[in-house]
Protein backbone atom coordinates (compact mmCIF):
# COMPACT_ATOMS: atom_id res chain seq x y z
CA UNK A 1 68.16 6.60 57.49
CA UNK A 2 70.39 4.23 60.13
CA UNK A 3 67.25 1.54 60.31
CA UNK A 4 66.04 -0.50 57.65
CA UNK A 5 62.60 -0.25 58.41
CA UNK A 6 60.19 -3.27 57.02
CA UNK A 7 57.95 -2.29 53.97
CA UNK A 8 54.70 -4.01 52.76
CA UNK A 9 54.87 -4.17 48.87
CA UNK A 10 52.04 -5.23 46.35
CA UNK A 11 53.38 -5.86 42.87
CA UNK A 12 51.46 -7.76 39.56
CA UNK A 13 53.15 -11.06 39.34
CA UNK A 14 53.20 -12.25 35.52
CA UNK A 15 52.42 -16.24 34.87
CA UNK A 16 55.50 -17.40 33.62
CA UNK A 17 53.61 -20.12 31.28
CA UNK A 18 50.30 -18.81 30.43
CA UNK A 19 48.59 -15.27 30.06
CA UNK A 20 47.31 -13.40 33.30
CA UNK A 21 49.62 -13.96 36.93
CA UNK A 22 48.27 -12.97 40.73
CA UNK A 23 49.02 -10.18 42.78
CA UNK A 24 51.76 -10.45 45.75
CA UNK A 25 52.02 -9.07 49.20
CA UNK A 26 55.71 -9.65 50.45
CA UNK A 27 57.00 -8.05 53.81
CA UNK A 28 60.36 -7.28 53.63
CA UNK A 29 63.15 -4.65 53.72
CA UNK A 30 64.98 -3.03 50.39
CA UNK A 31 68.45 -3.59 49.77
CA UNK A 32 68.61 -1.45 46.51
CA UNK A 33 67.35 -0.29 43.73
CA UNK A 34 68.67 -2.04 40.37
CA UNK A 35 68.25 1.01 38.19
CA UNK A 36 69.50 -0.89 35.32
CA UNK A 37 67.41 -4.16 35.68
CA UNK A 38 64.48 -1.65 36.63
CA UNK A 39 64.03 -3.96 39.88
CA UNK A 40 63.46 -3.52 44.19
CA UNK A 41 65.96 -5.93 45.22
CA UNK A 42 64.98 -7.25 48.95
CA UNK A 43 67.05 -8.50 51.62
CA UNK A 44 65.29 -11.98 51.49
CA UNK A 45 66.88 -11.66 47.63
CA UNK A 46 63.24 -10.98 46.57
CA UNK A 47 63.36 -9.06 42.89
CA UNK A 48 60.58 -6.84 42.07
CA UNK A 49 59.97 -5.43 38.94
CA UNK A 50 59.32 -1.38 39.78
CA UNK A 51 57.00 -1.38 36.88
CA UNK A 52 54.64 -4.29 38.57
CA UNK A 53 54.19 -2.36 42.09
CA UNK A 54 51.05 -1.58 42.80
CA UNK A 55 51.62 -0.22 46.63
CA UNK A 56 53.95 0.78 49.07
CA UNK A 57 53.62 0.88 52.67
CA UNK A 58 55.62 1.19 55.73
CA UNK A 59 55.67 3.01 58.88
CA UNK A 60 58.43 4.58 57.65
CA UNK A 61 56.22 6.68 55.12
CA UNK A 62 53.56 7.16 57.81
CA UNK A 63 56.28 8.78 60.08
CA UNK A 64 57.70 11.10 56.95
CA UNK A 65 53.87 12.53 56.85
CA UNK A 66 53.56 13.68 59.99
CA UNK A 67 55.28 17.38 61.19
């Protein structure tokens, strides 16, 4: 794939000083996959944990459906 086609990403955000944390949208394109830190690094720099996603969508994934 040439284009780096914008995702839409919903992940479980921990609370870094208490119990619980809030779920995050973030638009944005991946720049890798950090197998070792077990993170989706975006190109804004964005670091998601791959265990915290909760969705992932993208026309991208609509387009690999179809034929």
């Amino acid at each position: 794939m040439k284009e780096n086609p914008e995702i839409v990403i919903t992940y479980f955000q921990p609370d870094a000083k208490k119990n619980g944390g809030a779920y995050v949208t973030t638009i944005s394109t991946a720049k890798k996959i950090d197998e070792y830190e077990r993170v989706l690094v975006m190109t804004d720099g964005t670091a998601i944990p791959i265990d915290e996603i909760i969705s992932i969508e993208g026309q991208v994934f609509e387009t690999m459906c179809e034929g």
